[in-house]
Protein backbone atom coordinates (compact mmCIF):
# COMPACT_ATOMS: atom_id res chain seq x y z
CA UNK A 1 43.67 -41.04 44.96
CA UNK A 2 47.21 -39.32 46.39
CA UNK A 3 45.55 -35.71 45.58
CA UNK A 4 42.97 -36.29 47.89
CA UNK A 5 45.15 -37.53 50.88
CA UNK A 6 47.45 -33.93 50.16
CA UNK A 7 44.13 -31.81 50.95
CA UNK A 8 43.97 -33.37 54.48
CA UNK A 9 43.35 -30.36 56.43
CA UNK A 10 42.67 -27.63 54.44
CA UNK A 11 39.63 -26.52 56.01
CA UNK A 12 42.04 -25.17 58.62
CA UNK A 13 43.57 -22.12 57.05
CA UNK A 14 42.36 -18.86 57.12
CA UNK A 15 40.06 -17.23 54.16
CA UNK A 16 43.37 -15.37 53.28
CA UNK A 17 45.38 -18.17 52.96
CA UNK A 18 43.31 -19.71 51.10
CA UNK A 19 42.99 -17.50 48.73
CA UNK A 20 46.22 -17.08 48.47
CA UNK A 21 46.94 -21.03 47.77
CA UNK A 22 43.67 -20.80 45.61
CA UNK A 23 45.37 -18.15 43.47
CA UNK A 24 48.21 -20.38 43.42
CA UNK A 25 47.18 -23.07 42.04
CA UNK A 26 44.86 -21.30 39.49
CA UNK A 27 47.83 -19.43 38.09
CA UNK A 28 49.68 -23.12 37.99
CA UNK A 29 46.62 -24.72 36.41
CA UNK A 30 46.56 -21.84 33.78
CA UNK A 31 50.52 -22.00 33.00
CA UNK A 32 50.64 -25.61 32.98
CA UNK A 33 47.55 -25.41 30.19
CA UNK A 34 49.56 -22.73 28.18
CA UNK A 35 52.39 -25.00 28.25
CA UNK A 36 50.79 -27.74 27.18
CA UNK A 37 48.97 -25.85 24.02
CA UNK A 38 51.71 -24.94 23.02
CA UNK A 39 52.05 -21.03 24.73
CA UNK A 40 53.41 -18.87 26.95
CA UNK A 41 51.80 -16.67 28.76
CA UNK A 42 52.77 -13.34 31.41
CA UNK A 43 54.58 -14.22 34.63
CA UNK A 44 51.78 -13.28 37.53
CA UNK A 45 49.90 -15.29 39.92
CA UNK A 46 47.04 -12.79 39.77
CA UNK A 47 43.43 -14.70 38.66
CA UNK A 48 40.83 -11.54 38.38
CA UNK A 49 37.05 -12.57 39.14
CA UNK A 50 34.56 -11.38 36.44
CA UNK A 51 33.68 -7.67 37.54
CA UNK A 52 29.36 -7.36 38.25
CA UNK A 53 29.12 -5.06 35.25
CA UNK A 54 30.76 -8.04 33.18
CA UNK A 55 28.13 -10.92 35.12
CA UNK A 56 25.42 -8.78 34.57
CA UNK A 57 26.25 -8.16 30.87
CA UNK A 58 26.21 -11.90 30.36
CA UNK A 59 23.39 -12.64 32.22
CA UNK A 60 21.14 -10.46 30.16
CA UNK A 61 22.98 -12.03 26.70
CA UNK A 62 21.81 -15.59 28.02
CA UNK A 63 18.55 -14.26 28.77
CA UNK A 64 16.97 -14.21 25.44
CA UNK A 65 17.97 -18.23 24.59
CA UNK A 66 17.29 -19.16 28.33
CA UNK A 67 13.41 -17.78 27.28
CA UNK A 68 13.73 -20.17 23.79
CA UNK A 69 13.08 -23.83 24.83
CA UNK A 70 12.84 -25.18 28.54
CA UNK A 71 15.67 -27.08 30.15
CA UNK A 72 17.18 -28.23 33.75
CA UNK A 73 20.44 -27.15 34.88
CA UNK A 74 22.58 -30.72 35.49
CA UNK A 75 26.54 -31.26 36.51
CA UNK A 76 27.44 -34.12 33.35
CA UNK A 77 30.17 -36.26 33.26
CA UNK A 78 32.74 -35.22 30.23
CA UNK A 79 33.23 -38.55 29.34
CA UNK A 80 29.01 -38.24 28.46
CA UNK A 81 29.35 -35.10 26.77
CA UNK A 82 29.99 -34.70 22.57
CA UNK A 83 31.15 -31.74 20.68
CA UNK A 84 28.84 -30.58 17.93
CA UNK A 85 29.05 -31.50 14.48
CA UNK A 86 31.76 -29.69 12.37
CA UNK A 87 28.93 -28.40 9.99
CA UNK A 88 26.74 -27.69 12.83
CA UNK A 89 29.58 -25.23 14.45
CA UNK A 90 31.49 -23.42 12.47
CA UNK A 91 32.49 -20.88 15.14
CA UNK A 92 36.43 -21.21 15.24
CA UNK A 93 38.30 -22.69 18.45
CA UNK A 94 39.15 -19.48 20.85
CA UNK A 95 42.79 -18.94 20.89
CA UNK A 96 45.04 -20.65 23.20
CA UNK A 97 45.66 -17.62 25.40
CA UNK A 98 41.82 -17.39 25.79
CA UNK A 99 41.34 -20.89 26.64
CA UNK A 100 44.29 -20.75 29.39
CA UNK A 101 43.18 -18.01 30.63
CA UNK A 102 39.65 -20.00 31.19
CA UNK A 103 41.52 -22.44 32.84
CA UNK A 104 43.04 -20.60 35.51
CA UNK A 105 39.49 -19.01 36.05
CA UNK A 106 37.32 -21.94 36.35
CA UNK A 107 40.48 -23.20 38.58
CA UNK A 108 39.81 -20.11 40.89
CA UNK A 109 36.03 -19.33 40.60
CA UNK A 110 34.71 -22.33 39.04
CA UNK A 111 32.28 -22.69 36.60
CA UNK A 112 30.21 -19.69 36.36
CA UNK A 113 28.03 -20.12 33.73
CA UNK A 114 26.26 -23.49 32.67
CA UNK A 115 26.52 -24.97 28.74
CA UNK A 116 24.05 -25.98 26.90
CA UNK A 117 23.73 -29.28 26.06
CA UNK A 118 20.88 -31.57 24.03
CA UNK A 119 20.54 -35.29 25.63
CA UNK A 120 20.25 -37.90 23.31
CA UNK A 121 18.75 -41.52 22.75
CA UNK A 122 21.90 -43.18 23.65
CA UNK A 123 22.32 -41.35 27.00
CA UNK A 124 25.27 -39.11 25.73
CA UNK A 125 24.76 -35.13 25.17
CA UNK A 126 25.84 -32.36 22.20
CA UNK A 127 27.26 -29.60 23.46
CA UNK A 128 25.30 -26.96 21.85
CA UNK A 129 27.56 -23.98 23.50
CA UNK A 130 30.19 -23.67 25.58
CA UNK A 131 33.07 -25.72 23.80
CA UNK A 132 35.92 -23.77 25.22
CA UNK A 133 34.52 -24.52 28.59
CA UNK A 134 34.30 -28.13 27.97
CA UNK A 135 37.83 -28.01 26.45
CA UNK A 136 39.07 -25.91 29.76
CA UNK A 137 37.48 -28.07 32.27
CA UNK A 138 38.57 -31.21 30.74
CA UNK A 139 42.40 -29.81 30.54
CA UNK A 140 41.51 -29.46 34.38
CA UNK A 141 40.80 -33.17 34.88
CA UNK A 142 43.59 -33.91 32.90
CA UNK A 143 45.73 -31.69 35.45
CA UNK A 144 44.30 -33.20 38.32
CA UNK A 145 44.45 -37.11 36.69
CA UNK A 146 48.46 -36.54 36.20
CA UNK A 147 48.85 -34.59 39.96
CA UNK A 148 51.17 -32.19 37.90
CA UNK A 149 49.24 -29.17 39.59
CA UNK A 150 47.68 -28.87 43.11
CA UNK A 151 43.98 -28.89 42.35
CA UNK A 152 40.64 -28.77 45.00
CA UNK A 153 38.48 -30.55 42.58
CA UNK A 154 38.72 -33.79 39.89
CA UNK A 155 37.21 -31.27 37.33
CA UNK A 156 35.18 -34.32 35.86
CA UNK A 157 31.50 -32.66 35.44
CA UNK A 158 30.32 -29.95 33.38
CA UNK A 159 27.38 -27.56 34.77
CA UNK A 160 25.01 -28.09 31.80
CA UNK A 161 21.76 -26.70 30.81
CA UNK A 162 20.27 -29.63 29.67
CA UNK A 163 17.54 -30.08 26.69
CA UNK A 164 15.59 -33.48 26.93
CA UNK A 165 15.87 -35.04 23.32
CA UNK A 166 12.11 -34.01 22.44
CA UNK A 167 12.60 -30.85 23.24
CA UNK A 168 14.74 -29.94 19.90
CA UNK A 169 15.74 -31.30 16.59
CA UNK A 170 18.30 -30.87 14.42
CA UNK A 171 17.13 -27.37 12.91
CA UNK A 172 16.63 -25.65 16.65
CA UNK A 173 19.69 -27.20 18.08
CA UNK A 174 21.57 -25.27 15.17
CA UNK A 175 19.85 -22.26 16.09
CA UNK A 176 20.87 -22.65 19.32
CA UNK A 177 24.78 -22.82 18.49
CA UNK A 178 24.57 -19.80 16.43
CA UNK A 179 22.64 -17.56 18.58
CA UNK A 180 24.91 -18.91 21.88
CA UNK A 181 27.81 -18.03 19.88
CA UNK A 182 26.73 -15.02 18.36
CA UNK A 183 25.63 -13.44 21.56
CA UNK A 184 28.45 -14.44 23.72
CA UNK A 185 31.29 -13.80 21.74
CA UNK A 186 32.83 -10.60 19.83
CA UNK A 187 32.76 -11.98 16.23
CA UNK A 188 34.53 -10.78 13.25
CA UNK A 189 31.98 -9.39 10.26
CA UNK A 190 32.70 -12.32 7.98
CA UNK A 191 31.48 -14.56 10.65
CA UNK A 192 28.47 -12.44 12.13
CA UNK A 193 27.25 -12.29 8.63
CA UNK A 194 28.08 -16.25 8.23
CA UNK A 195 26.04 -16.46 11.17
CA UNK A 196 23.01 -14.45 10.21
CA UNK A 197 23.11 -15.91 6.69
CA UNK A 198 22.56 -19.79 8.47
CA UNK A 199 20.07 -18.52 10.77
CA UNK A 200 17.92 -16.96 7.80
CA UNK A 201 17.84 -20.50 6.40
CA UNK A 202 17.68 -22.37 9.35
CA UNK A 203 14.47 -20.49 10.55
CA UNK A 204 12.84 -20.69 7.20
CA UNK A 205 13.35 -24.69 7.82
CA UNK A 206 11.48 -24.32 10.92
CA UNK A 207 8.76 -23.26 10.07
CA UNK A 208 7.59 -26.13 8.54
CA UNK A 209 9.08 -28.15 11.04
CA UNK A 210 7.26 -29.85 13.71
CA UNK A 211 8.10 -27.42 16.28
CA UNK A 212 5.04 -26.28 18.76
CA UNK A 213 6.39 -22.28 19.05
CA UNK A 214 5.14 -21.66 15.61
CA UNK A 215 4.11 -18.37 16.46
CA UNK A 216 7.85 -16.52 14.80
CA UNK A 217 6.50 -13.99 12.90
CA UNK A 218 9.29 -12.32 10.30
CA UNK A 219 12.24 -14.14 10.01
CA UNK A 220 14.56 -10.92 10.10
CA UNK A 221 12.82 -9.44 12.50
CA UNK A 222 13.13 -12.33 14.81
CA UNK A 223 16.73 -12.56 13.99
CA UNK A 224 17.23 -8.50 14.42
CA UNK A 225 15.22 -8.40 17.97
CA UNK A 226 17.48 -11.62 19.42
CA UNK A 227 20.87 -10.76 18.28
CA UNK A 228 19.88 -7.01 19.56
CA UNK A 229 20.81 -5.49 15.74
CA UNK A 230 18.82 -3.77 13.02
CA UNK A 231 16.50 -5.09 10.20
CA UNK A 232 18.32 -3.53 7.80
CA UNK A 233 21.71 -5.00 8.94
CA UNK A 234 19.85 -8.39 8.74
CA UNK A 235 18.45 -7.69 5.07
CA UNK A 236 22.11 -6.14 4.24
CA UNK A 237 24.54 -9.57 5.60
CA UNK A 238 21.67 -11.50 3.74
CA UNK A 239 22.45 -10.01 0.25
CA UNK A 240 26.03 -11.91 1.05
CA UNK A 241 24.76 -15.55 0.81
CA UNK A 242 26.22 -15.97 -2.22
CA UNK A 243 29.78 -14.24 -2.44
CA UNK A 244 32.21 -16.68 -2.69
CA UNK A 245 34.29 -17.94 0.08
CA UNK A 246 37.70 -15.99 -1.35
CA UNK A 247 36.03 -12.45 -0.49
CA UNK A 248 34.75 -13.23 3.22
CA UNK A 249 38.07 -12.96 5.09
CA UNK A 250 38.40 -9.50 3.13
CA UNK A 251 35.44 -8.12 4.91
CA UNK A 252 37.85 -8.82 7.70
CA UNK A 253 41.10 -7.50 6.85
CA UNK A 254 43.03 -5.01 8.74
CA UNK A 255 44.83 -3.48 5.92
CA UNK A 256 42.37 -0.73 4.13
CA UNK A 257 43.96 -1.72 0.62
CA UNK A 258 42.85 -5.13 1.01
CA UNK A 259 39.47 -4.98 2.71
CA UNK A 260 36.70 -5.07 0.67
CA UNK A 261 33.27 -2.65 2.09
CA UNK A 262 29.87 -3.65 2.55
CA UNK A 263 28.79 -2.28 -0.21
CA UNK A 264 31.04 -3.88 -2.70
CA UNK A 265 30.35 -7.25 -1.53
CA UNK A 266 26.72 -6.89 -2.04
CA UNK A 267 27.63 -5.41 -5.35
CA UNK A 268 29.68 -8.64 -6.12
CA UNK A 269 27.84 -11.28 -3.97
CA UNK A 270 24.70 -11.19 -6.84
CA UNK A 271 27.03 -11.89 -9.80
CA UNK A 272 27.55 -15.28 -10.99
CA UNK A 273 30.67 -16.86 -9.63
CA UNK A 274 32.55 -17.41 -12.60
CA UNK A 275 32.69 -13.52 -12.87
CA UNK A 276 33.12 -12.94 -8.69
CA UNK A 277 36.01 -15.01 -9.12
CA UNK A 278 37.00 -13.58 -12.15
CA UNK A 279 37.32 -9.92 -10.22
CA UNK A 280 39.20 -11.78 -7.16
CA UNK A 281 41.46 -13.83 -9.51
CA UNK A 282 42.33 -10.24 -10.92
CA UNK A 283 42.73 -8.42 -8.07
CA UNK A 284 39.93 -6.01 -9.46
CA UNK A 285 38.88 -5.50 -5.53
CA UNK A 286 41.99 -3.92 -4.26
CA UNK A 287 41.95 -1.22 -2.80
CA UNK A 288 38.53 -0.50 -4.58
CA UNK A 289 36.93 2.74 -4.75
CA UNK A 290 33.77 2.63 -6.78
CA UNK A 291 30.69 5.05 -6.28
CA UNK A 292 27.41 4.20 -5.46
CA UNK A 293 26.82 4.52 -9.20
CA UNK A 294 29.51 2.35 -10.48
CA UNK A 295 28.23 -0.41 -7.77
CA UNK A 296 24.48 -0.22 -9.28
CA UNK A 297 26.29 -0.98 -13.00
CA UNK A 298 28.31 -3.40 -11.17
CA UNK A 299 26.23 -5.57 -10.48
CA UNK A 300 24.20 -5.55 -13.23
CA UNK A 301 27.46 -6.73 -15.44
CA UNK A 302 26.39 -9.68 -17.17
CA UNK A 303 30.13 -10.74 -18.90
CA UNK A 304 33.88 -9.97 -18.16
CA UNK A 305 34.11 -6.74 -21.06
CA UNK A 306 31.27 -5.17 -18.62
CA UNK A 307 32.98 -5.77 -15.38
CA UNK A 308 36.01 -4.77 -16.98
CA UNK A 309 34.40 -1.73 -18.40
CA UNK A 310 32.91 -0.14 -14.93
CA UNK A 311 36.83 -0.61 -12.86
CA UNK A 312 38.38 0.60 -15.75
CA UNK A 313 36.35 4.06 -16.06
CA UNK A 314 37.49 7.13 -14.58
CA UNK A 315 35.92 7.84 -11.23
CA UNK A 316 33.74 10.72 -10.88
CA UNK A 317 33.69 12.81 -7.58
CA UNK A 318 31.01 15.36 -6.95
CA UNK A 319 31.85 18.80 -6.85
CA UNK A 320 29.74 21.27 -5.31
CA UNK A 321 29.54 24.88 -4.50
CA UNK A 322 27.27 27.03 -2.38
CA UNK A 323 25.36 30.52 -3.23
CA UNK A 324 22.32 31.42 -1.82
CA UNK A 325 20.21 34.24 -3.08
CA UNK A 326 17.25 35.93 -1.60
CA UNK A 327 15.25 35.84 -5.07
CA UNK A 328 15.07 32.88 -7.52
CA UNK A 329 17.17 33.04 -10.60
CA UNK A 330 15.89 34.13 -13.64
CA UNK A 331 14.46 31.53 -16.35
CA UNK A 332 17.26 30.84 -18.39
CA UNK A 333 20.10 31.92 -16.17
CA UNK A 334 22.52 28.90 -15.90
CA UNK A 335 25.70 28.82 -13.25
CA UNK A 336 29.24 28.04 -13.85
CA UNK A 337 31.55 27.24 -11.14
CA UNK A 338 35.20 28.04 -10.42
CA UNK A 339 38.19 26.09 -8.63
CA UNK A 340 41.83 26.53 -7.23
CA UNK A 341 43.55 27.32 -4.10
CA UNK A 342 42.43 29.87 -1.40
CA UNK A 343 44.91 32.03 -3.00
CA UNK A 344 43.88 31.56 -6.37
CA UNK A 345 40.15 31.77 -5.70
CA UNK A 346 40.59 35.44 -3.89
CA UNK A 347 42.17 36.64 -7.69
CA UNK A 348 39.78 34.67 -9.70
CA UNK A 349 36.92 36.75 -7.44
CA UNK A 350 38.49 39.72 -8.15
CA UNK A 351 38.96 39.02 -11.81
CA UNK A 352 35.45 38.38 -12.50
CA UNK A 353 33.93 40.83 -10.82
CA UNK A 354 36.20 43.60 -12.33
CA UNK A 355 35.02 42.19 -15.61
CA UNK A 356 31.32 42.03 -14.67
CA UNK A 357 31.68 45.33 -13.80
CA UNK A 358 33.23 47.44 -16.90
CA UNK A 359 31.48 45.32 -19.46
CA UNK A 360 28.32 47.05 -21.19
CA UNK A 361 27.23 43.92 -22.83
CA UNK A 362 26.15 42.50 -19.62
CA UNK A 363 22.81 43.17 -18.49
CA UNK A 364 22.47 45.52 -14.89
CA UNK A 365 20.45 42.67 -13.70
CA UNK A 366 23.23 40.27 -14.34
CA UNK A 367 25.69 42.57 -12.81
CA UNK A 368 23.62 43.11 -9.53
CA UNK A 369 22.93 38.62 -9.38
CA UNK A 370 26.77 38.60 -9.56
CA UNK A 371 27.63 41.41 -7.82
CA UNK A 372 25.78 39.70 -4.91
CA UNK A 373 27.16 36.19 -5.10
CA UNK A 374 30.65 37.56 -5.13
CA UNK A 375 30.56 39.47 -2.38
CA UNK A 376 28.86 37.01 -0.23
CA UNK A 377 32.08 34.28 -1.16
């Protein structure tokens, strides 16, 4: 086509000027994808490689699913290739800025690190991850098709690491989509727990399945020692499985009145949901601050008067003082404590120990106990 007849040539220009038209047309590729999503984005020609420390980073992240299943590294056609199922990935679209600025880097570097995708009967594939590459390259071709931006390539294949269609079902191609996008991408806590929560279930499925790598041990701690996290944080974003959808994007939120902790969301994720809604419905959860005490009788609340009953009861704060003697106390001897400002305290010292003092109905021993504590504060 004309695009190819305009690169008559090329191989003649030095290595900086073609960098420089390479950088060009990376930046035009990028603007022209903005533009077309919808966004705008800085005005500079400059298309940064991926530093090592980033390369190596996410060669070690793709390590761990590279070593789950065997597969051959392929260019596919797009017009082969077929997103995953809506229920299958729930990981949100990156943003627009995110996917132009893909754009303009597969435009300048290429493609630098393969998808995964599962072949199928029919001859076409599921991309398993790397949607927001397959959505960048293809706004490439579409680039490319229309000649609106100088491009060096038609953009029409996808480097793929392909699994045969034996090699997985439909449990361990989920698996696959979770841990791809769990590991590659920053995620938010609502959806690293969504994440964990699916993968608890999903591996439970397989092992029944008729998988050969039935050797998986504990579920968590096959999920904690792939995503690189604790046991306990597995066990923790499990207890969540049940809180209803309304409280998830709280985990999330920015503003400290309206974010909801851990804690509390274990606390409310093992009540039925007519009462979790009941406490969302209510606003109960604002700006929450319930003790670990009032979260053990919160979730043991069986009706609305007991939910009711454990936000509307004054919270208790522990309040704590410390002496130390050199000798045990005597049996019987009990301790009271004091409170106020600096100020205040230096009087009430003072006070007390003028009192202690002149008072013959206290006992020497007493005296000399008190005499020591108050001189130590």
């Amino acid at each position: 086509m004309s695009n190819h007849k305009q690169k008559v040539g090329v191989l003649n220009i030095n290595a900086d000027q073609f960098n420089q038209r390479k950088q060009k047309e990376a930046f035009e590729a990028r603007k022209a994808a903005a533009a077309s999503l919808g966004a705008e984005i800085e005005d500079t020609q400059e298309i940064k490689a991926p530093t090592a420390a980033e390369q190596q980073k996410n060669r070690e992240r793709t390590q761990t699913i590279d070593a789950m299943y065997p597969f051959t590294n392929e260019y596919i056609p797009l017009q082969k290739l077929r997103p995953a199922k809506p229920e299958w990935n729930f990981f949100p679209a990156q943003n627009v800025q995110m996917l132009s600025d893909l754009v303009g880097n597969i435009a300048m570097y290429g493609q630098t690190t393969p998808a995964r995708v599962w072949k199928q009967t029919d001859g076409t594939y599921i991309i398993l991850g790397g949607h927001t590459r397959f959505a960048a390259i293809s706004k490439l071709h579409e680039l490319y098709q229309s000649g609106e931006v100088e491009l060096e390539h038609d953009f029409d294949t996808m480097w793929c690491s392909v699994y045969d269609v034996d090699t997985l079902d439909d449990v361990e191609a989920r698996k696959i989509i979770i841990y791809d996008n769990t590991i590659r991408r920053n995620n938010t806590k609502s959806l690293m727990a969504r994440s964990i929560i699916n993968m608890n279930q999903l591996m439970a499925q397989s092992r029944s399945s008729r998988r050969p790598d039935t050797n998986r041990g504990r579920v968590r701690e096959q999920i904690a020692a792939t995503l690189g996290i604790s046991e306990g944080t597995v066990s923790g974003i499990y207890k969540l499985r049940k809180l209803i959808p309304e409280f998830w994007p709280r985990l999330d939120d920015l503003d400290r009145q309206g974010r909801i902790t851990d804690s509390f969301a274990q606390a409310v994720a093992v009540l039925p949901e007519d009462l979790q809604h009941y406490i969302f419905d209510k606003a109960l959860w604002v700006d929450n601050k319930l003790n670990a005490s009032q979260l053990k009788r919160l979730s043991k609340a069986e009706n609305r008067e007991e939910v009711d009953h454990v936000f509307g009861a004054p919270v208790s704060y522990a309040v704590t003082a410390k002496a130390e003697l050199t000798e045990a106390l005597p049996e019987g001897y009990k301790t009271m404590l004091f409170t106020g400002t600096p100020e205040e305290i230096e009087m009430l010292r003072h006070a007390v120990y003028n009192i202690i003092k002149d008072n013959n109905d206290i006992s020497e021993k007493t005296k000399r106990i008190n005499n020591i504590l108050l001189e130590n504060r």
